[in-house]
Protein backbone atom coordinates (compact mmCIF):
# COMPACT_ATOMS: atom_id res chain seq x y z
CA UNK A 1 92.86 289.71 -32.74
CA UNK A 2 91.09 286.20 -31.56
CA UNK A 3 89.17 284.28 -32.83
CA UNK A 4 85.68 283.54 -30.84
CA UNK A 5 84.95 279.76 -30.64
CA UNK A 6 82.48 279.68 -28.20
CA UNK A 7 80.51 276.97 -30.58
CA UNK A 8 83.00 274.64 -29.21
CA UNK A 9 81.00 274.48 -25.82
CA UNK A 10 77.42 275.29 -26.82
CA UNK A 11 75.04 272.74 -26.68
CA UNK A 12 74.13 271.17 -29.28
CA UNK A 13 70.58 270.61 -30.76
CA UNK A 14 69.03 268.90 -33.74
CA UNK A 15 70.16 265.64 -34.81
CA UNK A 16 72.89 263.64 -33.29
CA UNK A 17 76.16 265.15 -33.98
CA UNK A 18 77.99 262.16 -32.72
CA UNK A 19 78.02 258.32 -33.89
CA UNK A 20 75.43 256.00 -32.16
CA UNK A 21 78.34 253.88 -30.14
CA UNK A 22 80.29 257.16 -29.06
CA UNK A 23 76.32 258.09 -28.05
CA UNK A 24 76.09 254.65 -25.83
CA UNK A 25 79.61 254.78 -24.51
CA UNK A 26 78.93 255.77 -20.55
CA UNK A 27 81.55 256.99 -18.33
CA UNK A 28 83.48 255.13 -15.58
CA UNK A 29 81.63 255.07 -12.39
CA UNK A 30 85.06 254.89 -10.36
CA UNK A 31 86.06 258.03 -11.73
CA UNK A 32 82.71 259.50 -10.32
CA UNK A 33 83.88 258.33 -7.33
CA UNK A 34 87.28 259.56 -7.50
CA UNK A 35 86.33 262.86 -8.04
CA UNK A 36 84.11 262.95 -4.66
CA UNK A 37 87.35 261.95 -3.00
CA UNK A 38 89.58 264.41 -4.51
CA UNK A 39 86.68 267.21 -3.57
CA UNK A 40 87.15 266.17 0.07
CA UNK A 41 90.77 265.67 -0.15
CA UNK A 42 91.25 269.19 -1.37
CA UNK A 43 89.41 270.49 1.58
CA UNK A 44 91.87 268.65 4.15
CA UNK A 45 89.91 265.28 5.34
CA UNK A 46 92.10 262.54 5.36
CA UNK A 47 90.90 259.85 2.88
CA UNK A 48 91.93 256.02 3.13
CA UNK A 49 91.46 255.63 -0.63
CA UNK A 50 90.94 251.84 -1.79
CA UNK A 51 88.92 252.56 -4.87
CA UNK A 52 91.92 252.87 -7.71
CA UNK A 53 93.72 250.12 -9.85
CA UNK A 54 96.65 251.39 -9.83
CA UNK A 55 99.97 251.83 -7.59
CA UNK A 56 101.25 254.22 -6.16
CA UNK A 57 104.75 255.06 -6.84
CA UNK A 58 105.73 256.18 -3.34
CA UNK A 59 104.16 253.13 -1.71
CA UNK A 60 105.25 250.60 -5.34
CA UNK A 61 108.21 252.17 -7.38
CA UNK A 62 108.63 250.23 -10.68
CA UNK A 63 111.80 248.43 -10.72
CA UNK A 64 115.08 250.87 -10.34
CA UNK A 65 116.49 248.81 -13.12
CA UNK A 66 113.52 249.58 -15.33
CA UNK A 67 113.73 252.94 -14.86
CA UNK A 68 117.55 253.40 -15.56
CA UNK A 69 116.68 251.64 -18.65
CA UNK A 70 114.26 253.83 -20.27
CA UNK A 71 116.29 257.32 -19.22
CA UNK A 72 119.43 255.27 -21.16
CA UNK A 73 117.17 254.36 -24.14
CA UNK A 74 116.13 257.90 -24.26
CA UNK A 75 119.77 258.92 -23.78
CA UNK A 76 120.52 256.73 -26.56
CA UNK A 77 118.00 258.83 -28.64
CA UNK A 78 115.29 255.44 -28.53
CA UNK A 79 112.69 258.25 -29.71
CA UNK A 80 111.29 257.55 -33.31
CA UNK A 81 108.54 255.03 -34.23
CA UNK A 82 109.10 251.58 -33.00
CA UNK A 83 107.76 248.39 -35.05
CA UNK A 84 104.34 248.39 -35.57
CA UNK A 85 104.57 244.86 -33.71
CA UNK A 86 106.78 245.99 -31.44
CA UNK A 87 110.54 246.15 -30.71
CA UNK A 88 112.36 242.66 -32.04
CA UNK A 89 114.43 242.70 -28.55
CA UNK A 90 111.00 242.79 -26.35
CA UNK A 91 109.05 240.80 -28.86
CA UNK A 92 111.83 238.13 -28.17
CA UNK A 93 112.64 238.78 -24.65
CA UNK A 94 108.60 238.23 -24.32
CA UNK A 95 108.72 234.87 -25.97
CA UNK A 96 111.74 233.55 -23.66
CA UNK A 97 109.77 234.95 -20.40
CA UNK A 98 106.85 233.11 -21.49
CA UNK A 99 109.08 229.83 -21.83
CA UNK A 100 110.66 230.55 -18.20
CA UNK A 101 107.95 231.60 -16.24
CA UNK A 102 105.12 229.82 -17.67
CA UNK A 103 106.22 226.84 -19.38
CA UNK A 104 104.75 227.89 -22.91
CA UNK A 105 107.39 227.65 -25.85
CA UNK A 106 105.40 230.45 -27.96
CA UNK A 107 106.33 231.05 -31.76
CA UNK A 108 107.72 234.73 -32.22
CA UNK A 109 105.12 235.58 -34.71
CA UNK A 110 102.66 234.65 -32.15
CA UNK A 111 103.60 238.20 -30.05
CA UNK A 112 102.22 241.54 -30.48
CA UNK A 113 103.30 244.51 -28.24
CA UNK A 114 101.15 247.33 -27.41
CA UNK A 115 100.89 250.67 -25.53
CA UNK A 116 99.69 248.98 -22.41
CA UNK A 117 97.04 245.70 -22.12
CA UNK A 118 93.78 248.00 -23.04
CA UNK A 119 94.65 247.97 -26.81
CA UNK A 120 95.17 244.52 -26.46
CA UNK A 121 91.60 244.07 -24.98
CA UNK A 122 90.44 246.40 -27.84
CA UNK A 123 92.30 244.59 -30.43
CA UNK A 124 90.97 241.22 -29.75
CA UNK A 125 87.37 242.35 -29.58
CA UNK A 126 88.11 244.24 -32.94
CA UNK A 127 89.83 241.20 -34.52
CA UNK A 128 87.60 238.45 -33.52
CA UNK A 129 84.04 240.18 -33.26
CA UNK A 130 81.74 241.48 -36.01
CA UNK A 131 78.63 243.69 -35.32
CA UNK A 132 76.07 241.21 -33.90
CA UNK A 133 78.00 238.73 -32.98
CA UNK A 134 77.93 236.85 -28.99
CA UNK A 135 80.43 238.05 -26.61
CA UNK A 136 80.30 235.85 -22.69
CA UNK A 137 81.83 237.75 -20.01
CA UNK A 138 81.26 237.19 -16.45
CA UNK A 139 79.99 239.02 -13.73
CA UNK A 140 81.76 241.20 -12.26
CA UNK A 141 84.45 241.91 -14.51
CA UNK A 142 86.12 244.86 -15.95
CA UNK A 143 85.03 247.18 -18.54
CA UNK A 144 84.03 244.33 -20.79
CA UNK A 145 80.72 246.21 -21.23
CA UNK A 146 82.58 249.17 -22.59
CA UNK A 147 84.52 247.45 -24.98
CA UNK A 148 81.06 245.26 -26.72
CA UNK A 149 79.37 248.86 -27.39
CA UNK A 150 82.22 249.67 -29.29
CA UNK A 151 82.44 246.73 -31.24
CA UNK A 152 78.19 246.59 -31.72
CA UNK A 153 78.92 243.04 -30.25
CA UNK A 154 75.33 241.35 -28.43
CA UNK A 155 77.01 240.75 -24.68
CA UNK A 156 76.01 237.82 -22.96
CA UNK A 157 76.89 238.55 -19.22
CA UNK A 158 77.51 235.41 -16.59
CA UNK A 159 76.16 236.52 -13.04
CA UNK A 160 78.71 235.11 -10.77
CA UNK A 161 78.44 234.43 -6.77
CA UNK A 162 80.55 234.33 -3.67
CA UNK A 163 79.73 230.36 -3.76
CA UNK A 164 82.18 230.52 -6.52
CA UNK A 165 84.42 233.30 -5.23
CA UNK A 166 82.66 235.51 -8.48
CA UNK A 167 84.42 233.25 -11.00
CA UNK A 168 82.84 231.59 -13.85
CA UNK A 169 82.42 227.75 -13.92
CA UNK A 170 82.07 225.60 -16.38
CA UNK A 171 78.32 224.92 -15.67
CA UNK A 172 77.53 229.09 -15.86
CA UNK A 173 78.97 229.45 -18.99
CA UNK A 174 77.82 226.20 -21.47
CA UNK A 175 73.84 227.85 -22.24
CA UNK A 176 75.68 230.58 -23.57
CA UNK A 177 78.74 228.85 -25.06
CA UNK A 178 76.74 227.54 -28.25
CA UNK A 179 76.20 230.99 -29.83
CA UNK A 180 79.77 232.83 -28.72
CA UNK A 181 82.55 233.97 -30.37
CA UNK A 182 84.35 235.33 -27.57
CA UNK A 183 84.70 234.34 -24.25
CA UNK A 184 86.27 236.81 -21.76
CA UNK A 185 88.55 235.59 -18.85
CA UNK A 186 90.74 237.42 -16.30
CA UNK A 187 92.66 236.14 -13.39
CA UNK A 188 93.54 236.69 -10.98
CA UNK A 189 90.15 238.75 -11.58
CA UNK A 190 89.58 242.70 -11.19
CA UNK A 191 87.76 243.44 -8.74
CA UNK A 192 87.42 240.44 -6.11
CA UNK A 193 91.28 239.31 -6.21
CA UNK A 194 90.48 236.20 -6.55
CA UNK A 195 91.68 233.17 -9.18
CA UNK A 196 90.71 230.27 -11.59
CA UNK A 197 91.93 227.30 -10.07
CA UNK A 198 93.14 224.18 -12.39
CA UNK A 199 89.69 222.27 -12.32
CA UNK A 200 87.55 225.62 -12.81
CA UNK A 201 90.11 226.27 -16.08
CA UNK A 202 89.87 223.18 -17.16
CA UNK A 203 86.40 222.52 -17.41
CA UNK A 204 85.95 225.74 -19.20
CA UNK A 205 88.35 224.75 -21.56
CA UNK A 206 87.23 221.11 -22.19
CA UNK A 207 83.83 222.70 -22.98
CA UNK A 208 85.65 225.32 -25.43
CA UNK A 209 87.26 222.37 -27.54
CA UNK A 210 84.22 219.97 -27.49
CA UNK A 211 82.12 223.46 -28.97
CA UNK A 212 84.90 224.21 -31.76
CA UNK A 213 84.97 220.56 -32.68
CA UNK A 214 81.23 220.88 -33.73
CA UNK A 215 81.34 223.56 -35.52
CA UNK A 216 84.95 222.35 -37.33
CA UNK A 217 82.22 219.83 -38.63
CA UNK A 218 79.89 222.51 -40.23
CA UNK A 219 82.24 225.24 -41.14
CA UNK A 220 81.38 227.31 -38.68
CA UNK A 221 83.66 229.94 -37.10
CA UNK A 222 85.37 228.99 -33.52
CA UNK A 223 84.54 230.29 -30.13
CA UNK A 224 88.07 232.18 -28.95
CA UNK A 225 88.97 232.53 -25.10
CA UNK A 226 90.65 236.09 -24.53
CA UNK A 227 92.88 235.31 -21.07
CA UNK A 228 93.26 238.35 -19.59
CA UNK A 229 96.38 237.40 -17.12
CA UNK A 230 97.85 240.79 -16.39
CA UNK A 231 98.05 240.20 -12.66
CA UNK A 232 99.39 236.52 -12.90
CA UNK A 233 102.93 237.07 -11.54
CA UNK A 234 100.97 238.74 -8.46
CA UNK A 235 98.50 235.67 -7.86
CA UNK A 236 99.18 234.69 -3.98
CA UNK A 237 101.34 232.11 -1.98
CA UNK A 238 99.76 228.89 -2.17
CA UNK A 239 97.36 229.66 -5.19
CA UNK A 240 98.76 228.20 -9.23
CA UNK A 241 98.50 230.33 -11.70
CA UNK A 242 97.30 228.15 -15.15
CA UNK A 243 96.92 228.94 -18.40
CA UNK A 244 94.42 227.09 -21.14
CA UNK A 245 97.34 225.76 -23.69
CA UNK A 246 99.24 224.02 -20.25
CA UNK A 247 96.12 222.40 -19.47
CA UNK A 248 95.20 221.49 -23.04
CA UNK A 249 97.51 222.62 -25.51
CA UNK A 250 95.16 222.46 -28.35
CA UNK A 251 93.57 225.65 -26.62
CA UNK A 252 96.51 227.03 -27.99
CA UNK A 253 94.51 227.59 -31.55
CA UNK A 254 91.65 229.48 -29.84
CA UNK A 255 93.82 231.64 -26.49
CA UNK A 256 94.26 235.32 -26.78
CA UNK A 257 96.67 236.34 -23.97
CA UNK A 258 96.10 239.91 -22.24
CA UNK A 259 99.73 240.85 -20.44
CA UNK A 260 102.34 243.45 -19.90
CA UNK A 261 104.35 245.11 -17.37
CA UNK A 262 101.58 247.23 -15.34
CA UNK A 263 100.81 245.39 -13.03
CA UNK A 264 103.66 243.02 -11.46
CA UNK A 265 106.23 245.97 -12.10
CA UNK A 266 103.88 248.81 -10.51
CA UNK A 267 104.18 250.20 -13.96
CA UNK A 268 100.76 251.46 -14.94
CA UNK A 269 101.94 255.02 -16.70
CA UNK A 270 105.05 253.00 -18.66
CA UNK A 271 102.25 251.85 -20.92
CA UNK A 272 104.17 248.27 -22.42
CA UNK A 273 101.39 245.27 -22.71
CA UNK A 274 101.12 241.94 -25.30
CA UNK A 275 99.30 239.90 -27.17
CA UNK A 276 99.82 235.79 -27.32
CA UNK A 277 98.33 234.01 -29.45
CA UNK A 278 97.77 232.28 -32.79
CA UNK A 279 99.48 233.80 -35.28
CA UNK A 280 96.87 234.35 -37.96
CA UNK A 281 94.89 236.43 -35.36
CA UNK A 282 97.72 238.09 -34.29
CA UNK A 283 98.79 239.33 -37.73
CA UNK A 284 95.28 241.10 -38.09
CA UNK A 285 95.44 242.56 -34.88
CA UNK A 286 98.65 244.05 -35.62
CA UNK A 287 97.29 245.78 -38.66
CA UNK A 288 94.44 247.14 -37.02
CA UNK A 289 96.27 248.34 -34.01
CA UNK A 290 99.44 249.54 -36.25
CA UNK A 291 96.47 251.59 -37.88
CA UNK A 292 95.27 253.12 -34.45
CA UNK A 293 98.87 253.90 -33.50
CA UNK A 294 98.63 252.20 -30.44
CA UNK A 295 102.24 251.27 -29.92
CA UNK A 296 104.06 251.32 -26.70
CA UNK A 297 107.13 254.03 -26.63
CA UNK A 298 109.74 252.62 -28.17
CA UNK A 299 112.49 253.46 -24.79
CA UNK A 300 109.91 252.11 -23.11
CA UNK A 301 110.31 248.67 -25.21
CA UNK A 302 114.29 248.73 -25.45
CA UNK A 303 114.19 248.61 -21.47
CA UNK A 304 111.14 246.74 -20.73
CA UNK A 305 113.18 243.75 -23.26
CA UNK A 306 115.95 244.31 -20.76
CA UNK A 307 113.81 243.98 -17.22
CA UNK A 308 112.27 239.77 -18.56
CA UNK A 309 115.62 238.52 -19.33
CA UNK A 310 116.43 239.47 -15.98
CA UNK A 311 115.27 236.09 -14.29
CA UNK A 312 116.99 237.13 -10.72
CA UNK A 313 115.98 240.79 -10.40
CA UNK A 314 112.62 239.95 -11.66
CA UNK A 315 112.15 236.96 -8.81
CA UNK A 316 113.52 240.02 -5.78
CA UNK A 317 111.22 242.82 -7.44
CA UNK A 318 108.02 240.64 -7.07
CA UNK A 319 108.71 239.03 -4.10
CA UNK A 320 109.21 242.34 -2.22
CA UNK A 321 105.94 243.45 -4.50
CA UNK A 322 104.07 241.13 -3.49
CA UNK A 323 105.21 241.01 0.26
CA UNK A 324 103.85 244.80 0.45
CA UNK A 325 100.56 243.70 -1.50
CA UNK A 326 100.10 240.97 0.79
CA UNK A 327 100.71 242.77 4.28
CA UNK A 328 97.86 244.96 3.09
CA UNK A 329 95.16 242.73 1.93
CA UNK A 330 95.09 240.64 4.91
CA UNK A 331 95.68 243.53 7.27
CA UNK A 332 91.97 244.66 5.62
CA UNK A 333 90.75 240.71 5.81
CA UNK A 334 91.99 240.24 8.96
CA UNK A 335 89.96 243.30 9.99
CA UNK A 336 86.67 242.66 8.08
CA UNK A 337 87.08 239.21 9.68
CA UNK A 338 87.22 240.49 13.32
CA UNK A 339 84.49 242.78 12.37
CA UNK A 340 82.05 239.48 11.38
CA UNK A 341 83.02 238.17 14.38
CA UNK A 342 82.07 241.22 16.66
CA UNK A 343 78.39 240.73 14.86
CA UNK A 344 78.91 243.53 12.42
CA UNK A 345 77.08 242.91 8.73
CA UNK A 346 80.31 242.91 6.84
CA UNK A 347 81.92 239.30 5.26
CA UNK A 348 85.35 239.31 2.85
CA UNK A 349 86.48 236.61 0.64
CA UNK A 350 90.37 235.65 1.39
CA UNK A 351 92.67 237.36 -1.20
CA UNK A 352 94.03 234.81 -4.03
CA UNK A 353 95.54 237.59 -6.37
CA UNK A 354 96.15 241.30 -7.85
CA UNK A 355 95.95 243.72 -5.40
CA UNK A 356 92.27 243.79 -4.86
CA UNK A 357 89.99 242.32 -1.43
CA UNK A 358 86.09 241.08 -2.17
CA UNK A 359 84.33 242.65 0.89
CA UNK A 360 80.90 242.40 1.90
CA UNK A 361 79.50 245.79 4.00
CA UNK A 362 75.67 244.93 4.29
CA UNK A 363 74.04 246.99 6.88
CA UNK A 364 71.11 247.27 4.83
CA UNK A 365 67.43 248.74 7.03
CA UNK A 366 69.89 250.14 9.40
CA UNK A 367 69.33 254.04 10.50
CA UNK A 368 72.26 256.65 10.30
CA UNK A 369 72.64 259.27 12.73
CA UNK A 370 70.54 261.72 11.16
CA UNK A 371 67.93 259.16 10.66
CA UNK A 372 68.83 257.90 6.67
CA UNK A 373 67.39 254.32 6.16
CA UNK A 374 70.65 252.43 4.43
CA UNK A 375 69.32 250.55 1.35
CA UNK A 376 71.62 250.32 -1.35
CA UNK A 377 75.42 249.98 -1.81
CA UNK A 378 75.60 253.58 -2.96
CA UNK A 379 73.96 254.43 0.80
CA UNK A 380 76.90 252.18 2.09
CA UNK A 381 79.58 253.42 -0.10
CA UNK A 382 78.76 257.09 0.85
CA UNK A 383 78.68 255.92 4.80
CA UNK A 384 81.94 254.57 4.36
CA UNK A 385 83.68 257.64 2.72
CA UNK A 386 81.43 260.59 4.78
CA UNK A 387 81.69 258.54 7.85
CA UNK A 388 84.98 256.44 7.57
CA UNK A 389 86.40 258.39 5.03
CA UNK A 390 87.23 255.37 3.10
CA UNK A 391 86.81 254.79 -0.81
CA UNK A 392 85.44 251.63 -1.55
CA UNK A 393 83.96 250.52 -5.24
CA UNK A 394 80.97 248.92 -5.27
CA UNK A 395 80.36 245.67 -7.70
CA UNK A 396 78.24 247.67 -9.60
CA UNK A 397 80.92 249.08 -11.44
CA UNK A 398 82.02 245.97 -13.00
CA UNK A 399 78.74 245.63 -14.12
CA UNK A 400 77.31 243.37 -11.22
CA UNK A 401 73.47 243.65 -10.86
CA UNK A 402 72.95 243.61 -6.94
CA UNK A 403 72.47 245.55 -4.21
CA UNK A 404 73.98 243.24 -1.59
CA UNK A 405 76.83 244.98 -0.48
CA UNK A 406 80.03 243.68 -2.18
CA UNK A 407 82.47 245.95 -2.73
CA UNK A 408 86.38 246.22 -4.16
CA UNK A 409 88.75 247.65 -1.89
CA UNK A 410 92.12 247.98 -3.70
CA UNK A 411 95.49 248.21 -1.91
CA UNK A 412 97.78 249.36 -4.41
CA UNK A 413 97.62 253.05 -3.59
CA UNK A 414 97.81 253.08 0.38
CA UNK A 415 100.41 252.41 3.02
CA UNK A 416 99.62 249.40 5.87
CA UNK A 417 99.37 252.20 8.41
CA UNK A 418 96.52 253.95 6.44
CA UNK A 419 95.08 250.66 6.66
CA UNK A 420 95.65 250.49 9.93
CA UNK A 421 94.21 254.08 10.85
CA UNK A 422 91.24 253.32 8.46
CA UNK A 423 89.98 250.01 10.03
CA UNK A 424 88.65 251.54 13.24
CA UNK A 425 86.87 254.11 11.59
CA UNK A 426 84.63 251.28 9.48
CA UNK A 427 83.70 250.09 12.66
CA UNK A 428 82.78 252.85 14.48
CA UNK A 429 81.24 253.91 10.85
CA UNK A 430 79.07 250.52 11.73
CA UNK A 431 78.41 251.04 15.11
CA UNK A 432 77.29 253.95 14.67
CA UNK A 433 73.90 252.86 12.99
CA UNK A 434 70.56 252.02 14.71
C-alpha cells in the first residue's frame, strides 16, 4: 500500500510558504534558452550551440593525468570527508602554483578549497556582507545579481560600454566606491572575453587603498575587492594577466581570489575551486562554508594537488587548450568581421580571454520573411537560432540593461567545423531581412 502525496505538487495558496529571498531568487535565463535548443535538438535540427559556459569533453578532455589521478585516489579508497579547508597536499600545492605562475608568495592559512569557485563567490558575499550593506558589480557580469538577493545586500550595478570593452574603469566605479563593501571583479570577464589591463587594475586599486585609508581614520569597516580570476591561465597571446597585490601589494589586506581547476583544465563537473586571501577572512569563510558542506571530493583534491605541481604538463595541457579555444574565437571574429565589412549590422570585440566572443547582431527595424519587425535582442536571438540555428546569449543575462544587440557566443562546447558550417547560415539569416 502507497502512500498518496499529491500535496507535494499542488499549488499552494495563503501566505508565503517560502522565505522572502528564496521568493526573489529568479531563474537563469540561459537555461531558458537551453531548453529551446534541446526541444529542437531532440527533433533532429542541427544546432551550432554557443550559449553554454562550459566544455565539452569530446571537443576539451580534462587533463589524462588528472583523470588517472582521481580513479587512483578512489582506488586508494580517497572517499571519506576531506578537511573542512581542504586537503593539506592541494592546500599546499595551491600556495606553490600561486608562487610559480603568478608571482604571489601566499601564506598557507591564506587558502581555502571548495567544491568548485561558486561557493567561493557565495562565501565571500556571506563573509564580508551584512543585510543592507553596498555591493558594486559591473555591467555585464555573472550572476552577481543572484548572489546580493541572497545575501539582502543593496547592489550597486556599473553599466559598462564597448568604449571600454564592458570593463569597469576607475572613473565608473569611484561615485559608488564611498558607500561599498564589496567590489566584484572578474577577468578575463564572463561574457565578453575580454580583460583588465595593468592601468585599468591599477587605477581601481589605487582608488580602493586611498577609500580604506579614510575610513582606517574613522573606524570604519574596509571596502574588499573579490577577484574573480577563474579564466586567468586562459587570458590570450599578447594580453597580461595582473592581479591587485602585484600591482600594489598592500591590496593584499582587502583581495578575495575566485579560482580553481574548471576552467583552464576543461574541468567544470570535477568541482575543485579556492579562496586567496587574508587570513582572518578566510578563517570565517571556512566556518561558514565547512557548515554548508561545500567541500570539493576529497579524490578529487588528492589528484587535483598532483596536476599544479606539475609545472611541464600543466604548460602542454593549456597551450594545446588554449590553441583549440583560440582557433574558434577568431574563426567566429574573423567571420563577424567579414560580415561588417559586407554592410551587415553585426560588430565583435577581438577576444582577450576565457572562451567567450562580445558580438554585436543589430538588425533592429528590419522585416523577417513573414513580415516580423526585429526590435529587441530576444527578436534577434530567436532569428539566429530559428533561422541560423545558432544559440547565442544575449547581455541581458548578465544583467545588462540594453537592447542593442550584444550578445555572448561561447566556444567551449563546439568543434571549428561547426563554426565553420554555422557562419554562413548568420549571414544568410541577415540577408534574409528586408
Amino acid at each position: 500500500m502507497s502512500t498518496d502525496l499529491s500535496d507535494f505538487v499542488r499549488p499552494a495558496d495563503g501566505a508565503p510558504r517560502v522565505s522572502s529571498m528564496a521568493a526573489g531568487i529568479v531563474g537563469s535565463e540561459i537555461l531558458k534558452i537551453a531548453a529551446d535548443i534541446r526541444a529542437m535538438v531532440a527533433k533532429g535540427q542541427k544546432i551550432c550551440n554557443l550559449t553554454v559556459g562550459d566544455f565539452d569533453p569530446k571537443q576539451f578532455p580534462i587533463p589524462e593525468s588528472l583523470r588517472q589521478g582521481i580513479v587512483a585516489a578512489y582506488d586508494a579508497h580517497e572517499t571519506n570527508y576531506p578537511p573542512s579547508n581542504g586537503m593539506p597536499e592541494l592546500r599546499s600545492a595551491v600556495q606553490r602554483f600561486y608562487s610559480r605562475e603568478l608571482g604571489l608568495d601566499v601564506p598557507l592559512d591564506s587558502i581555502l578549497i571548495c567544491g568548485g569557485a561558486r561557493p567561493v563567490i557565495y562565501g565571500v558575499y556571506r563573509t564580508l556582507v551584512d543585510p543592507g550593506d553596498v555591493v558594486v558589480f559591473p555591467l555585464p557580469s555573472w550572476n552577481n545579481n543572484h548572489y546580493v538577493q541572497m545575501t539582502g545586500a543593496r547592489g550597486v550595478a556599473v553599466k559598462c560600454g564597448a568604449e571600454t570593452r564592458f570593463l569597469p574603469t576607475r572613473d565608473s566605479i569611484l561615485s559608488s566606491l564611498s558607500e561599498a563593501r564589496l567590489l566584484c571583479l572578474n577577468s578575463p570577464l564572463n561574457p565578453t572575453g575580454t580583460a583588465m589591463s595593468r592601468d585599468m587594475l591599477a587605477g581601481i586599486s589605487e582608488a580602493i587603498l586611498a577609500e580604506n585609508a579614510k575610513r582606517a581614520k574613522t573606524g570604519k569597516r574596509p571596502v574588499f575587492l573579490m577577484y574573480d580570476q577563474i579564466y586567468w591561465m586562459l587570458t590570450a597571446d599578447g594580453h597580461e594577466h595582473v592581479t591587485p597585490p602585484e600591482i600594489a601589494p598592500e591590496m593584499a589586506r582587502y583581495t578575495v581570489f575566485v579560482d580553481g581547476i574548471s576552467k583552464a583544465f576543461a574541468a567544470t563537473g570535477v568541482r575543485v575551486g579556492w579562496a586567496v586571501g587574508p587570513v582572518d577572512v578566510i578563517a570565517r569563510m571556512s566556518s561558514i562554508l565547512g557548515h554548508v558542506g561545500a567541500w570539493a571530493p576529497r579524490a578529487e583534491q588528492v589528484a587535483t594537488a598532483k596536476l599544479l605541481d606539475d609545472a611541464e604538463g600543466i604548460k602542454a595541457y593549456v597551450t594545446e587548450i588554449k590553441r583549440g579555444i583560440v582557433s574558434r574565437l577568431s574563426a567566429l571574429h574573423e567571420g563577424i568581421q567579414a560580415f561588417k565589412a559586407q554592410g551587415l549590422p553585426v560588430d565583435s570585440l577581438s577576444p582577450e580571454g576565457a572562451i567567450y566572443l562580445t558580438v554585436r547582431v543589430a538588425p533592429f527595424g528590419k522585416k523577417t520573411p513573414d513580415g516580423a519587425v526585429i526590435t529587441t535582442n530576444e527578436d534577434v536571438r530567436k532569428l539566429l537560432l530559428d533561422g541560423a540555428g545558432v544559440g547565442v546569449v544575449a547581455f541581458q543575462a548578465f544583467g545588462y540593461p540594453d537592447d542593442d544587440g550584444w550578445f555572448r557566443m561561447s566556444v567551449g562546447a563546439v568543434s571549428l567545423r561547426d563554426i565553420q558550417e554555422a557562419l554562413p547560415r548568420i549571414g544568410e539569416a541577415l540577408r534574409s531581412l528586408s
